[in-house]
PDB file of N, CA and C in Angstrom:
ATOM      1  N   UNK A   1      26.924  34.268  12.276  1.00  0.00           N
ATOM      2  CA  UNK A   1      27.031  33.100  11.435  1.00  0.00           C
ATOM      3  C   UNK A   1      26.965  33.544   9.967  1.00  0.00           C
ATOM      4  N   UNK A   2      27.534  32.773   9.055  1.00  0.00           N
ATOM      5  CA  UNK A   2      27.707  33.217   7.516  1.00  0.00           C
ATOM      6  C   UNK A   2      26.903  32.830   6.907  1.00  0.00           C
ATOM      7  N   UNK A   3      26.375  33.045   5.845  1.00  0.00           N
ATOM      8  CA  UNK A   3      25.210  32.375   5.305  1.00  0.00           C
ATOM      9  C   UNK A   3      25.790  31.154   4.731  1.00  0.00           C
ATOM     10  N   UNK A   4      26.754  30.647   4.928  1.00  0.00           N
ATOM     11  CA  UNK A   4      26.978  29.057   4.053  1.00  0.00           C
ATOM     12  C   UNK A   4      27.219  28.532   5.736  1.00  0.00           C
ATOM     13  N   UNK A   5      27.082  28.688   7.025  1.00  0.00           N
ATOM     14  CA  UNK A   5      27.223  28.523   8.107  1.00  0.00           C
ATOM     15  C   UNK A   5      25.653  28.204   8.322  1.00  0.00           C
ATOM     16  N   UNK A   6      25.011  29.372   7.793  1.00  0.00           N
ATOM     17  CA  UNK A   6      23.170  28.986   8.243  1.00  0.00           C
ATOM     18  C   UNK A   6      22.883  28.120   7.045  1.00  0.00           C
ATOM     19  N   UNK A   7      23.536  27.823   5.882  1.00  0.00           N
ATOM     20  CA  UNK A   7      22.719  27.289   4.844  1.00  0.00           C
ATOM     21  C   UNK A   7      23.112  25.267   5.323  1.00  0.00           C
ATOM     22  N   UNK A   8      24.287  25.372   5.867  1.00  0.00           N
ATOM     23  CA  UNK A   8      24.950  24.077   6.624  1.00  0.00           C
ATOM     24  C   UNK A   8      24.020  23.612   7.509  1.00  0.00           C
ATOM     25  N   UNK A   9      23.725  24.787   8.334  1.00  0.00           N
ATOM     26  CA  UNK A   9      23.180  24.421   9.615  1.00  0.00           C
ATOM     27  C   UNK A   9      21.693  23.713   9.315  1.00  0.00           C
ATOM     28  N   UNK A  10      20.790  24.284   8.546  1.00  0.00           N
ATOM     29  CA  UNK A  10      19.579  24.180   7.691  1.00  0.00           C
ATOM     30  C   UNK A  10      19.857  22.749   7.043  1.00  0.00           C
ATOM     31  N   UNK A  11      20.785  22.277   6.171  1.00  0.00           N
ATOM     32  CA  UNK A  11      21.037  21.379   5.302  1.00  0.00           C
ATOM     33  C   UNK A  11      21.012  19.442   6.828  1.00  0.00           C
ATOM     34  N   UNK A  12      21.506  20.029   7.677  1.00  0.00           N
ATOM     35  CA  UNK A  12      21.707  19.011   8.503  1.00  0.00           C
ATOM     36  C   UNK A  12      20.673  18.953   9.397  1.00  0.00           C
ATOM     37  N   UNK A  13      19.665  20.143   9.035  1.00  0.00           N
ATOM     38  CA  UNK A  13      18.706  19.758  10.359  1.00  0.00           C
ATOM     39  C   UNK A  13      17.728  18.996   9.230  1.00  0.00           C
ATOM     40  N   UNK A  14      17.367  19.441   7.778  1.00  0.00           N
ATOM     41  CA  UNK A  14      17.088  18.423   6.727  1.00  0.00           C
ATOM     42  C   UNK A  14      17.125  17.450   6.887  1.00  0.00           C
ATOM     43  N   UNK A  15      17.956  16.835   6.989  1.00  0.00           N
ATOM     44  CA  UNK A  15      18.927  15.545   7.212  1.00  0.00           C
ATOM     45  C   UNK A  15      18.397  14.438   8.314  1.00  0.00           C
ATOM     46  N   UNK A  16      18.670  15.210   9.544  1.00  0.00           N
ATOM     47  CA  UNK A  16      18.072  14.746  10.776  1.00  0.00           C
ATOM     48  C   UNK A  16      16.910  14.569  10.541  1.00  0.00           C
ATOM     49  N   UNK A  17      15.898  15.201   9.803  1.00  0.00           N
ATOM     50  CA  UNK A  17      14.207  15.307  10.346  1.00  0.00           C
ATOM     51  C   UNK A  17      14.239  14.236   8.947  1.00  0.00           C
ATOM     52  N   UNK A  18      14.363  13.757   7.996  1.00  0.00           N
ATOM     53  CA  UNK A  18      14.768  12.912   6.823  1.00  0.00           C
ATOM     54  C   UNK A  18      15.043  11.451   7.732  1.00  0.00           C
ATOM     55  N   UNK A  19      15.954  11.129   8.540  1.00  0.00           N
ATOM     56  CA  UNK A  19      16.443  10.320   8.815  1.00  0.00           C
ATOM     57  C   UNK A  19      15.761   9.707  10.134  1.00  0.00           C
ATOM     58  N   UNK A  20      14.882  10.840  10.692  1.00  0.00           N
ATOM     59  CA  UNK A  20      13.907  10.501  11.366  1.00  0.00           C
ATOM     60  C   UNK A  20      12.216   9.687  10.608  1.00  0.00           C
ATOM     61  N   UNK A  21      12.256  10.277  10.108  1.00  0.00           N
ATOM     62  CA  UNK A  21      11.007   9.915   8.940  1.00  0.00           C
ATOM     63  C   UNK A  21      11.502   8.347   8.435  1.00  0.00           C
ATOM     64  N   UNK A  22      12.609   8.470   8.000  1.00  0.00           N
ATOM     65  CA  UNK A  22      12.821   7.153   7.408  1.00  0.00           C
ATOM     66  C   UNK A  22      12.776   6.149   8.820  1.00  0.00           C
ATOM     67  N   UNK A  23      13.405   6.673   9.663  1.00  0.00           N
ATOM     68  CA  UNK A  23      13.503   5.815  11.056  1.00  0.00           C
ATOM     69  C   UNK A  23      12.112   5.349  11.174  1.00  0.00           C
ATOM     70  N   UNK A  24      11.334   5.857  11.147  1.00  0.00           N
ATOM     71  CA  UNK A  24       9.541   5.906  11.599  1.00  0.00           C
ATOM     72  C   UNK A  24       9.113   5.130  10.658  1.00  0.00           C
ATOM     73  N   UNK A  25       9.255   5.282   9.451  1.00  0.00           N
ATOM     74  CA  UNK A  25       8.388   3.885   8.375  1.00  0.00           C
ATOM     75  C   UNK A  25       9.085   2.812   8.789  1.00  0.00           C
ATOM     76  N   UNK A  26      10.328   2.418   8.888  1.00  0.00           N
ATOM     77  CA  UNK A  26      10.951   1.520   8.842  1.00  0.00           C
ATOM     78  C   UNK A  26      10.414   0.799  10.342  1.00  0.00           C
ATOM     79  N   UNK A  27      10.159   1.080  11.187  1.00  0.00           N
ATOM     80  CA  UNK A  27       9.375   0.701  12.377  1.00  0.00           C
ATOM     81  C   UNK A  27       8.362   0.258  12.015  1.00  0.00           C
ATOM     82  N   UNK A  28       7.520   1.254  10.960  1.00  0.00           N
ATOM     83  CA  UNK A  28       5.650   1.043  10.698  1.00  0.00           C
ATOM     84  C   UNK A  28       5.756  -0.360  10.279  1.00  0.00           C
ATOM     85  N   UNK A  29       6.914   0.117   8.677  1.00  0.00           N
ATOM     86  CA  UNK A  29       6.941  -1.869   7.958  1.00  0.00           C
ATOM     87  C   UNK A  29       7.171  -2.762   8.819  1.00  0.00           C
ATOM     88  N   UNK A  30       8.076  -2.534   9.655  1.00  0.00           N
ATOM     89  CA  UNK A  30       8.314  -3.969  10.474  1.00  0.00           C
ATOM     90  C   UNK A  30       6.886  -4.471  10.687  1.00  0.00           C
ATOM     91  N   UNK A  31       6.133  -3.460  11.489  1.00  0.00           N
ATOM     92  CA  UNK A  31       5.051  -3.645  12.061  1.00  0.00           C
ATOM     93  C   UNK A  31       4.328  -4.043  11.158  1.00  0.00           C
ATOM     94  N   UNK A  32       3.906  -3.431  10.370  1.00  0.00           N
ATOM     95  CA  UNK A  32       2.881  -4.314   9.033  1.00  0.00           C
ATOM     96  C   UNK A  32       3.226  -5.348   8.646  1.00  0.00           C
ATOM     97  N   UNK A  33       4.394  -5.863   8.793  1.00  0.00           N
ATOM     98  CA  UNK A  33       5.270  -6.778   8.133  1.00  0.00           C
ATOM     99  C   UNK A  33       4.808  -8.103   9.110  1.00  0.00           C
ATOM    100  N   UNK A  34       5.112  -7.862  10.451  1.00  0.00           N
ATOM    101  CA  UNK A  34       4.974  -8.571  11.499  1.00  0.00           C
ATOM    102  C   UNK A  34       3.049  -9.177  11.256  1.00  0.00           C
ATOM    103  N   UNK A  35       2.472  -8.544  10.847  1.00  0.00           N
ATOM    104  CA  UNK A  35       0.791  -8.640  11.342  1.00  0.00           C
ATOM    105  C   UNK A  35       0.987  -9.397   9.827  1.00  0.00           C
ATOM    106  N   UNK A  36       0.880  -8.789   8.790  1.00  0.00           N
ATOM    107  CA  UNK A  36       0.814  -9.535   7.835  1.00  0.00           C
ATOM    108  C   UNK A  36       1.232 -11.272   7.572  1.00  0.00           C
ATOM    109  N   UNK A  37       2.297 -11.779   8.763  1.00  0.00           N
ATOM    110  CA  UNK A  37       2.958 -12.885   8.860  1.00  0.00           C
ATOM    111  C   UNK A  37       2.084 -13.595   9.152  1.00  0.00           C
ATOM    112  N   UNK A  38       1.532 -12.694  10.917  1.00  0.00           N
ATOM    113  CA  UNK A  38       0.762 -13.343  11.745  1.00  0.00           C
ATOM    114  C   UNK A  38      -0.712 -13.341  11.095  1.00  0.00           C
ATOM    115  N   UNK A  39      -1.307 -12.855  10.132  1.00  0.00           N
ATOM    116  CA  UNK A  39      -2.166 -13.299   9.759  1.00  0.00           C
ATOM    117  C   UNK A  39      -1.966 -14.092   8.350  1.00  0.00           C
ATOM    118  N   UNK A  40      -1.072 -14.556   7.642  1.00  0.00           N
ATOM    119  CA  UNK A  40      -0.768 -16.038   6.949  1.00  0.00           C
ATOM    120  C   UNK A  40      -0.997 -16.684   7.300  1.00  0.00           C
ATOM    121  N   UNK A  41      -0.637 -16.959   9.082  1.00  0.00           N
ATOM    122  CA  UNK A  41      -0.310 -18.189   9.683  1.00  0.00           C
ATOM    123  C   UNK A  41      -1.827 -18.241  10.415  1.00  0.00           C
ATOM    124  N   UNK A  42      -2.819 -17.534  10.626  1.00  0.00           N
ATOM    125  CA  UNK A  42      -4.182 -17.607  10.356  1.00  0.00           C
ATOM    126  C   UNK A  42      -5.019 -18.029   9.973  1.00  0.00           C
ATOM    127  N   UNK A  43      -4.596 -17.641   8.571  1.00  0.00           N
ATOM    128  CA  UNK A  43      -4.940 -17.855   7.112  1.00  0.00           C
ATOM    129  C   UNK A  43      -4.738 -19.705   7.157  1.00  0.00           C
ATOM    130  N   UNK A  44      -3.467 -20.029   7.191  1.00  0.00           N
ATOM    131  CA  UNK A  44      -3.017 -21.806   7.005  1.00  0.00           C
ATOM    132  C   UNK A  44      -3.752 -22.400   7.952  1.00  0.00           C
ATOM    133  N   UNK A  45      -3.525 -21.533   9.525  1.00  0.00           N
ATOM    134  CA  UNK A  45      -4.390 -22.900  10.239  1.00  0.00           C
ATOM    135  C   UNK A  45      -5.654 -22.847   9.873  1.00  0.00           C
ATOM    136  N   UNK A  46      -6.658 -22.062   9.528  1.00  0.00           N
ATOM    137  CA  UNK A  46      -7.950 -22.245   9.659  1.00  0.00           C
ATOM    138  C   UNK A  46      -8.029 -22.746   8.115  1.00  0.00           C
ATOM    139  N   UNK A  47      -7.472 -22.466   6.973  1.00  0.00           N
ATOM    140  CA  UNK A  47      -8.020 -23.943   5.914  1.00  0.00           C
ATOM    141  C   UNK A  47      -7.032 -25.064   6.275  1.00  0.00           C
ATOM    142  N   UNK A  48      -6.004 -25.153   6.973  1.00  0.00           N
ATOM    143  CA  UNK A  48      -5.647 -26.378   7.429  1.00  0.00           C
ATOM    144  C   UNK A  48      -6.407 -27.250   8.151  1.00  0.00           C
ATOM    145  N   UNK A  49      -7.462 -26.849   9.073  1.00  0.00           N
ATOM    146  CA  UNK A  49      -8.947 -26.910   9.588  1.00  0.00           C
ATOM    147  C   UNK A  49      -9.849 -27.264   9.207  1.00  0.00           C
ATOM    148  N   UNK A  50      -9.865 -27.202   7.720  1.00  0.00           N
ATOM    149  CA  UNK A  50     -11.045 -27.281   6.877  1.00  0.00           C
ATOM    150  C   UNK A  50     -11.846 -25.963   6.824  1.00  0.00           C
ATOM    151  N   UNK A  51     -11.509 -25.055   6.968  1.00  0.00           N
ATOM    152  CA  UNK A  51     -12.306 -23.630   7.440  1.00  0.00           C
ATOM    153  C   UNK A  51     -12.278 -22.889   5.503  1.00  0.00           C
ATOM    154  N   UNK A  52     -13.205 -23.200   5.233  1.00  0.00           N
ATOM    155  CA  UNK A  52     -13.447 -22.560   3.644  1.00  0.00           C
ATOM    156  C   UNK A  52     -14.812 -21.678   3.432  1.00  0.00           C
ATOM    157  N   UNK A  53     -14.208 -20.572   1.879  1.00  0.00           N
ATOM    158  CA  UNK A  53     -15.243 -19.384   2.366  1.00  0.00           C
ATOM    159  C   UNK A  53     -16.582 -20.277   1.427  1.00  0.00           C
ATOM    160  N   UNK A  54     -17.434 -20.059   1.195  1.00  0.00           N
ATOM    161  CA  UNK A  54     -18.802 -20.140   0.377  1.00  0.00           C
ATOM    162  C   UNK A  54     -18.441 -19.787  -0.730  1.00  0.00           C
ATOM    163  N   UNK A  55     -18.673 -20.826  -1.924  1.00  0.00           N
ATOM    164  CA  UNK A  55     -18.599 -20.619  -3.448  1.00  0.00           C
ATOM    165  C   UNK A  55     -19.269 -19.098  -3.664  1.00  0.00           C
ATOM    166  N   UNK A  56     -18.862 -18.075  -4.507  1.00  0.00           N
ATOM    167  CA  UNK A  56     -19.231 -16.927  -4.748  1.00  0.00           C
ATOM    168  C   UNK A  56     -20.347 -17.222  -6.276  1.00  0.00           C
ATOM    169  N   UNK A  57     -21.654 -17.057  -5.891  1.00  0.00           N
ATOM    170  CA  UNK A  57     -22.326 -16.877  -6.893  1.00  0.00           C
ATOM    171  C   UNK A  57     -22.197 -16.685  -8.521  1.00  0.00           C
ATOM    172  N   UNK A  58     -22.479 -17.565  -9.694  1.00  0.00           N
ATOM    173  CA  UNK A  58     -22.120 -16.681 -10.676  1.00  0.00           C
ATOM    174  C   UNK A  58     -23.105 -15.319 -10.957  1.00  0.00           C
ATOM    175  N   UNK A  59     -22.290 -14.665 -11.858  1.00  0.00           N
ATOM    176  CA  UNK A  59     -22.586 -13.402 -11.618  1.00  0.00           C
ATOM    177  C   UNK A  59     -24.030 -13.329 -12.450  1.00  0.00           C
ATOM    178  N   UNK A  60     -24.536 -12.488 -12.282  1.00  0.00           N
ATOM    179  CA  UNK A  60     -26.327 -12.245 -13.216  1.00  0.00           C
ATOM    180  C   UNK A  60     -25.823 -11.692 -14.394  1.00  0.00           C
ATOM    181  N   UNK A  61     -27.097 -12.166 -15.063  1.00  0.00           N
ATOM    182  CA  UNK A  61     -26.514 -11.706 -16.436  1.00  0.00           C
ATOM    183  C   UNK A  61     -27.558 -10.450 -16.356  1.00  0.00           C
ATOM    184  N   UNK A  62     -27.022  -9.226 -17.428  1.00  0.00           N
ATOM    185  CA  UNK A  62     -27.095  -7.947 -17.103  1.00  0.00           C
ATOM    186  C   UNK A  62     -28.169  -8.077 -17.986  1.00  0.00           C
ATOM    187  N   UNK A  63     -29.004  -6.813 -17.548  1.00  0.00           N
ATOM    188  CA  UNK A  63     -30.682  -6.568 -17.833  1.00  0.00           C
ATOM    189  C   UNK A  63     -30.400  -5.569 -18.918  1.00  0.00           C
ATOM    190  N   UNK A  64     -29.446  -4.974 -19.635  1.00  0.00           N
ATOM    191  CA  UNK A  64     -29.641  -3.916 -20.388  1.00  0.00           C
ATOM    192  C   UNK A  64     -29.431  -2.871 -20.053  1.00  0.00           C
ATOM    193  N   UNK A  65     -29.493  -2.574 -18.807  1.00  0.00           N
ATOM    194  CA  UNK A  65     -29.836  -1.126 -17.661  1.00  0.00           C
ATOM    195  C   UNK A  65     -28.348  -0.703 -17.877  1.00  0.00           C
ATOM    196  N   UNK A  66     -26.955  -1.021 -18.197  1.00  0.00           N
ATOM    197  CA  UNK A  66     -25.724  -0.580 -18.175  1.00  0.00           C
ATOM    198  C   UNK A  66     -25.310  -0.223 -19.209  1.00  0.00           C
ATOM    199  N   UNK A  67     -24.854   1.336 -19.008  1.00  0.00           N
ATOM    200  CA  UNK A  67     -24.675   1.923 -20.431  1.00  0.00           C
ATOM    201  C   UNK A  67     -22.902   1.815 -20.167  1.00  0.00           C
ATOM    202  N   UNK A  68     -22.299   2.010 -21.864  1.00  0.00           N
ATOM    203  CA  UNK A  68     -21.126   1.347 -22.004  1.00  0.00           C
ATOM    204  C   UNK A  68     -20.385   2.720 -22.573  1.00  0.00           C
ATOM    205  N   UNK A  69     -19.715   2.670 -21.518  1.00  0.00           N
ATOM    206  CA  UNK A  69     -18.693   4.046 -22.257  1.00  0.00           C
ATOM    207  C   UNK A  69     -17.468   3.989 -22.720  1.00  0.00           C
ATOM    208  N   UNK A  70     -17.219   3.902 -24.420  1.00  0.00           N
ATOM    209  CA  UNK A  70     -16.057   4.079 -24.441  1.00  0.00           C
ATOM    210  C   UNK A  70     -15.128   4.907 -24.953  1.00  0.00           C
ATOM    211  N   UNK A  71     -13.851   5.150 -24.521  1.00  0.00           N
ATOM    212  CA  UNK A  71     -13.440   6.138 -24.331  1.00  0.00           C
ATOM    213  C   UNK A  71     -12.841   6.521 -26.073  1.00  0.00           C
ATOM    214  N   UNK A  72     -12.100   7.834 -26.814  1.00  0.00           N
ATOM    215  CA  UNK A  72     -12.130   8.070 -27.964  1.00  0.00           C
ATOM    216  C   UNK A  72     -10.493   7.430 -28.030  1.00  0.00           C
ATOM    217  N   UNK A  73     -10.769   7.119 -29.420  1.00  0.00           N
ATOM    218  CA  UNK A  73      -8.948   6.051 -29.860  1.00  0.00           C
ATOM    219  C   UNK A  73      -8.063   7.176 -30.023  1.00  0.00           C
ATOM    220  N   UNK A  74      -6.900   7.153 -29.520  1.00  0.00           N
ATOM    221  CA  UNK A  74      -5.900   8.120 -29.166  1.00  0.00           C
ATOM    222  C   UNK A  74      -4.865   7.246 -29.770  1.00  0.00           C
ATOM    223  N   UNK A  75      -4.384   8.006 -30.850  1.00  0.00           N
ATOM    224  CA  UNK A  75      -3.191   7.501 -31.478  1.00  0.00           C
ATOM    225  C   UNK A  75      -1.784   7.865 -31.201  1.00  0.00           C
ATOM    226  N   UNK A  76      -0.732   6.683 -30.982  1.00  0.00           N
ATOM    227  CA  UNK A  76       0.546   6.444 -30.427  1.00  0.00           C
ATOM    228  C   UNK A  76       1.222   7.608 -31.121  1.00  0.00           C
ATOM    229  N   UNK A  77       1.924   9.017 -30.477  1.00  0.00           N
ATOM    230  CA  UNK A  77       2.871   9.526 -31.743  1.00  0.00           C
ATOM    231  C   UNK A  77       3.962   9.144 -30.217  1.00  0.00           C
TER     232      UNK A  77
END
């Protein structure tokens, strides 16, 4: 075989293992895609339900204990 015969041969097995990979996410998304739907429709019936989370606390006001770092002014060139 010639080396533009092995460099061909190499270039298409690239290709294949490429087109496999893409084959394989494109399955995963469906799949994420699919769960993500099915949990919207989750999501709607149970506050369609009346199903709601607990008001989230306001937040505490801070004791002092948090030191504040900021970073040095870096000018646009």
């Amino acid at each position: 075989m010639t080396d533009q015969q092995t460099h061909l041969k190499s270039v298409l097995e690239q290709q294949s293992a490429l087109l496999n990979d893409i084959q394989k996410l494109n399955n995963e998304l469906g799949a994420k895609r699919e769960m993500a739907l099915k949990l919207q429709g989750i999501v709607e019936y149970l506050t369609a339900t009346g199903v709601k989370l607990p008001e989230e606390a306001p937040a505490e006001e801070s004791n002092g204990d948090t030191e504040v770092v900021k970073e040095p002014f870096k000018e646009n060139s």
